[in-house]
C-alpha atoms as a PDB file:
ATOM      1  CA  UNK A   1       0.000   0.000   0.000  1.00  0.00           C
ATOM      2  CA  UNK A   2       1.362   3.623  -0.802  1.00  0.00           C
ATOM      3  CA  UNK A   3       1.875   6.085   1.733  1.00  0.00           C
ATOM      4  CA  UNK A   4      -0.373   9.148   1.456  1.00  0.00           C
ATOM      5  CA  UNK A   5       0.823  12.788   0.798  1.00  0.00           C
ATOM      6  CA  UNK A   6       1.008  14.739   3.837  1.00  0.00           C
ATOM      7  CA  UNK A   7      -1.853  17.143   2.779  1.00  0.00           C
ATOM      8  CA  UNK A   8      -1.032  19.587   5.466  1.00  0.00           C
ATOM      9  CA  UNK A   9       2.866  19.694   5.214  1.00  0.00           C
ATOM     10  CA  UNK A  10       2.107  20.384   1.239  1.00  0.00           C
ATOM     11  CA  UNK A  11      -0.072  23.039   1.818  1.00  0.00           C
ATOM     12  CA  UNK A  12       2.510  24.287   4.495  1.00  0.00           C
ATOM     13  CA  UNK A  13       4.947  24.011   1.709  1.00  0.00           C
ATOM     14  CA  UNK A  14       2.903  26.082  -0.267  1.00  0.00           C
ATOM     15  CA  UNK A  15       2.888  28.614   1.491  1.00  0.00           C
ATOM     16  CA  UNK A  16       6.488  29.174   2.103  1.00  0.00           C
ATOM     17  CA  UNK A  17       7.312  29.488  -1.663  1.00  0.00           C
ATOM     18  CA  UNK A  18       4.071  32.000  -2.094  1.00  0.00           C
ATOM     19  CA  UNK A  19       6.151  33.931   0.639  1.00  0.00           C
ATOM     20  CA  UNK A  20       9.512  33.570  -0.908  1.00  0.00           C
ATOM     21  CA  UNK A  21       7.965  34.330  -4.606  1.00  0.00           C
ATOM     22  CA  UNK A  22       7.011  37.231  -2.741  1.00  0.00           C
ATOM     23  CA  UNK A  23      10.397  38.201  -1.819  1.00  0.00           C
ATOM     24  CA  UNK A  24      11.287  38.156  -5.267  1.00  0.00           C
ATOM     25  CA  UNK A  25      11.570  41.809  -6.072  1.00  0.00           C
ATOM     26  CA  UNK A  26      12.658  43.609  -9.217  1.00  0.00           C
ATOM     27  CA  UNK A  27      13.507  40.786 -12.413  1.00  0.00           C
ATOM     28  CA  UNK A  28      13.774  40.430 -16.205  1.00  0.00           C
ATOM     29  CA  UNK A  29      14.625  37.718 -18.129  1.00  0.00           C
ATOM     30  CA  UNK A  30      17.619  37.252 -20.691  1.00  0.00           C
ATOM     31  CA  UNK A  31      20.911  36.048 -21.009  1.00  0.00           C
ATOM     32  CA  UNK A  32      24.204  38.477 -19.564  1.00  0.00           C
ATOM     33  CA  UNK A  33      27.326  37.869 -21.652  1.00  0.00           C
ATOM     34  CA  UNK A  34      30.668  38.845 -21.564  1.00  0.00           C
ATOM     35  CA  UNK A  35      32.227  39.177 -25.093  1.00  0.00           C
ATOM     36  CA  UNK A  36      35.761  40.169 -26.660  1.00  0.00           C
ATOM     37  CA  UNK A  37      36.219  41.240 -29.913  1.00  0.00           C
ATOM     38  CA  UNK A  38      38.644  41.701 -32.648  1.00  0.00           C
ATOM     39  CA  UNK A  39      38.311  45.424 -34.489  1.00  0.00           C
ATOM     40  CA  UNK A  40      39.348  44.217 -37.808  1.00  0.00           C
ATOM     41  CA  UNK A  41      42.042  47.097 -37.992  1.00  0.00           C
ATOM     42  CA  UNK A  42      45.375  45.084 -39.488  1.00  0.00           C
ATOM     43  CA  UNK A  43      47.511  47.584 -37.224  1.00  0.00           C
ATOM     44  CA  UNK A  44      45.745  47.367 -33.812  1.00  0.00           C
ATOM     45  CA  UNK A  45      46.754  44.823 -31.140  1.00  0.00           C
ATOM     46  CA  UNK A  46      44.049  42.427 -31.195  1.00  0.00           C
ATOM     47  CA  UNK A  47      44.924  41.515 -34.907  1.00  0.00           C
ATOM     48  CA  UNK A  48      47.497  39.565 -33.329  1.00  0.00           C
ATOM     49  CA  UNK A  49      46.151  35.534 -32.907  1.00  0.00           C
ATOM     50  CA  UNK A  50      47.325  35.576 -29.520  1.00  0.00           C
ATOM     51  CA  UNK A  51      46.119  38.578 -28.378  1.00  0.00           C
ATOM     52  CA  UNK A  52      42.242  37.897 -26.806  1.00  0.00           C
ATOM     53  CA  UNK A  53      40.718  40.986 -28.393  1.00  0.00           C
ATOM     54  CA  UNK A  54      39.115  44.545 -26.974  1.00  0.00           C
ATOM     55  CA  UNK A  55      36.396  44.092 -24.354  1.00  0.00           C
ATOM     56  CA  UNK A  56      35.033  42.627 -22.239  1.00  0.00           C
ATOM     57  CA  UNK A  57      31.565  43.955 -23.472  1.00  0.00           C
ATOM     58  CA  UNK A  58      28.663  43.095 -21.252  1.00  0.00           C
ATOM     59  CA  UNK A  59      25.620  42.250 -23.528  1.00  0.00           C
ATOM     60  CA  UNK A  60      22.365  42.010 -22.164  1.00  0.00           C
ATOM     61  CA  UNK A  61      20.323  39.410 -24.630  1.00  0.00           C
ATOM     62  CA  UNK A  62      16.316  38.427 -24.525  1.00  0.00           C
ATOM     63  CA  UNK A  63      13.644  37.864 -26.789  1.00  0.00           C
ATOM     64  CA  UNK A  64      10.805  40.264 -27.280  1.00  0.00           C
ATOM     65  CA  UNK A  65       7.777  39.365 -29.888  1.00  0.00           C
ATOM     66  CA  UNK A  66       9.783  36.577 -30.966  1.00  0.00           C
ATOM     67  CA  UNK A  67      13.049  38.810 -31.771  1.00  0.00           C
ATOM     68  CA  UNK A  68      16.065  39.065 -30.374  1.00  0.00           C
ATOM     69  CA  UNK A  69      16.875  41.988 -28.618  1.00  0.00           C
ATOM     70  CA  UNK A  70      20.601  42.978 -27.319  1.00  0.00           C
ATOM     71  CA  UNK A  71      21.428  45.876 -25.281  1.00  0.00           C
ATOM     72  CA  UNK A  72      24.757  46.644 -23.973  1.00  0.00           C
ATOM     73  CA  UNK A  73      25.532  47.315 -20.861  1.00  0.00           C
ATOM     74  CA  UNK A  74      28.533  49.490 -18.851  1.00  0.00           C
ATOM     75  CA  UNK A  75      30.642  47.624 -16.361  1.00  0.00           C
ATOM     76  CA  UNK A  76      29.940  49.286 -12.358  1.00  0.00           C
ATOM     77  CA  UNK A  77      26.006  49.945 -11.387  1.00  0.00           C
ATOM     78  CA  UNK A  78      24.289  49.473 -14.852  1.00  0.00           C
ATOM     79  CA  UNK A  79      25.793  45.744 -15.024  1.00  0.00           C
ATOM     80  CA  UNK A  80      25.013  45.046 -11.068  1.00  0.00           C
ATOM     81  CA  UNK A  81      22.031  46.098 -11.625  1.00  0.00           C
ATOM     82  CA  UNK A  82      21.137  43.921 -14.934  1.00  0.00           C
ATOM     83  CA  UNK A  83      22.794  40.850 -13.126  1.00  0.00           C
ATOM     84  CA  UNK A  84      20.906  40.920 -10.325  1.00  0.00           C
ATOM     85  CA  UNK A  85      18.080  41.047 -11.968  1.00  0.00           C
ATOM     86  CA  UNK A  86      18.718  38.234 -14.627  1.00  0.00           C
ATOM     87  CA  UNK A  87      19.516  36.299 -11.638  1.00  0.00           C
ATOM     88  CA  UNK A  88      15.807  37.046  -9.685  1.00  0.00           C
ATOM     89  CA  UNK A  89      14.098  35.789 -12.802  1.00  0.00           C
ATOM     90  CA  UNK A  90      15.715  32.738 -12.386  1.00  0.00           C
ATOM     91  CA  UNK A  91      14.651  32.090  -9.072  1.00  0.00           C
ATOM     92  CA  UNK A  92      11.759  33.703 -10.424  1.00  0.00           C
ATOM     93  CA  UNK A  93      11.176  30.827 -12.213  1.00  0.00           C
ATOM     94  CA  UNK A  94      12.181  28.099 -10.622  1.00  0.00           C
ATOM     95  CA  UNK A  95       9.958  29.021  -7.413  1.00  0.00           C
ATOM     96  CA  UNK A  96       6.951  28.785 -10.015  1.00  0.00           C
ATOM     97  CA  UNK A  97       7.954  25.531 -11.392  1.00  0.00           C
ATOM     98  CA  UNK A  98       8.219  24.326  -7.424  1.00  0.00           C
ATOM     99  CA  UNK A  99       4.795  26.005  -6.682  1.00  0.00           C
ATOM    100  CA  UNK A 100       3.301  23.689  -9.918  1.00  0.00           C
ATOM    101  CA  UNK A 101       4.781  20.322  -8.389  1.00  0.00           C
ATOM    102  CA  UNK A 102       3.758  20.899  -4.651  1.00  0.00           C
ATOM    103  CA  UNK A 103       0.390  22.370  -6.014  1.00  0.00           C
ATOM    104  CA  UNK A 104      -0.244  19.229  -8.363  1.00  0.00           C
ATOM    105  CA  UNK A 105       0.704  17.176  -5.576  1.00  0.00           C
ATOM    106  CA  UNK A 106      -1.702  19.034  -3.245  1.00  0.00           C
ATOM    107  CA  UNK A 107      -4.437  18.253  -5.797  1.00  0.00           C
ATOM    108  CA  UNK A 108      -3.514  14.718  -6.189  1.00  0.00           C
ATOM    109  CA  UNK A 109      -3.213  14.296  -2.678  1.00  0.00           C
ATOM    110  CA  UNK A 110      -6.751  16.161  -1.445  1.00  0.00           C
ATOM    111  CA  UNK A 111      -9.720  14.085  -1.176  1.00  0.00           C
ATOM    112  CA  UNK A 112     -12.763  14.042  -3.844  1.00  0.00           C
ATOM    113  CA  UNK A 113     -15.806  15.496  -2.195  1.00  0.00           C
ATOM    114  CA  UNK A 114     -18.803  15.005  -4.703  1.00  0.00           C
ATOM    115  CA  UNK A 115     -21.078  18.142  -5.317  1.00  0.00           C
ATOM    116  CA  UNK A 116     -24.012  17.961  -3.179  1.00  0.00           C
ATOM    117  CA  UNK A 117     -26.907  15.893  -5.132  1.00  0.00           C
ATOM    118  CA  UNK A 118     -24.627  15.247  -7.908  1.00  0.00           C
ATOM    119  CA  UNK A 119     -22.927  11.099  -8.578  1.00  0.00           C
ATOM    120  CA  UNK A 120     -19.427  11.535  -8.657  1.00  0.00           C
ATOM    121  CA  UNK A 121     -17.951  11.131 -12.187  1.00  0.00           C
ATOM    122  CA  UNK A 122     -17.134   8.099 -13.663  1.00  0.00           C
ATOM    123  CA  UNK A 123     -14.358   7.198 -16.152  1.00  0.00           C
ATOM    124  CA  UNK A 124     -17.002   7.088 -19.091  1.00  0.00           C
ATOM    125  CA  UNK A 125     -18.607  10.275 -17.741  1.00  0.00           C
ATOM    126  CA  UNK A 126     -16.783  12.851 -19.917  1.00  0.00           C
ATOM    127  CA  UNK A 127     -18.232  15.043 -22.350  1.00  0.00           C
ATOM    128  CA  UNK A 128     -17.978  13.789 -25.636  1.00  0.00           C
ATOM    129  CA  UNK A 129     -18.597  17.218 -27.764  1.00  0.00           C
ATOM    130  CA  UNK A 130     -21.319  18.123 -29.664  1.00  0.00           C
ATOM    131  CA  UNK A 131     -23.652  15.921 -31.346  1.00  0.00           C
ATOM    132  CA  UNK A 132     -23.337  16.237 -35.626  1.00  0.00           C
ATOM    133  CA  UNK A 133     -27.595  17.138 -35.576  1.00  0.00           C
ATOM    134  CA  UNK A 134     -29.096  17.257 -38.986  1.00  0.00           C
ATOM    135  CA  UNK A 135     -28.333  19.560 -42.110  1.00  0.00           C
ATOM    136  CA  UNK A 136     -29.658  22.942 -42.055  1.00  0.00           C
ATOM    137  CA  UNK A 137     -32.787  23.520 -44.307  1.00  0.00           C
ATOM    138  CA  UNK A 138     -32.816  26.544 -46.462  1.00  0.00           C
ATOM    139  CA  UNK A 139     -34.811  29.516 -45.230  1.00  0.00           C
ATOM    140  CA  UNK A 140     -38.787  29.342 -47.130  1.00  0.00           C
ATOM    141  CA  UNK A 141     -38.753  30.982 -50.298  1.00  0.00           C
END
């Protein structure tokens, strides 16, 4: 026999990560990158193969209506900033996808109460769509 869920340490459970998704604060999602680069000028330093190239450039990357969207971003407060909040959407999101687990096990785990007066459903009780009824006359002449 399988142990049952402990309904109230689930909802408990709950509860803490609607408090911590609380806590969240300020996010955006995207990608931070650090990038070097060559200039292409045949007399600068970073024409040289071991030479690693100008930068680093902080690029901010994320998608908006399908499109990819890049902003740079200055190294001090602006990047802080950016990072911190690339790093809150992550938690961001992984609170949510914890809140869908415990949640899905909270409604696996909770009891079926019937509606009052109604059978409870069956397996063959589902609706099946609408019926195909019969062809449409044309309106009277």
């Amino acid at each position: 026999m399988t142990a049952q869920p402990d309904l109230p340490g689930l909802e408990q459970q709950r509860a803490r990560l609607h408090a911590d998704l609380a806590a969240v604060g300020d996010f955006r999602p995207g990608t931070l990158s650090a990038v070097m680069r060559r200039c292409g000028r045949p007399s600068c330093a970073c024409a040289d193969p071991a030479h690693p190239g100008h930068g680093p450039q902080h690029i901010l990357t994320r998608k908006v209506a399908g499109r990819t969207v890049s902003a740079h971003l200055r190294p001090g407060p602006e990047l802080d900033k950016a990072a911190g909040e690339v790093a809150r959407c992550k938690w961001f999101r992984q609170i949510v996808g914890e809140i869908v687990e415990v949640s899905e096990a909270i409604c696996q785990a909770r009891p079926a109460s019937p509606l009052a007066g109604e059978p409870p459903a069956g397996p063959g009780d589902e609706k099946k769509g609408s019926s195909p009824g019969s062809p449409r006359s044309s309106p009277p002449r």
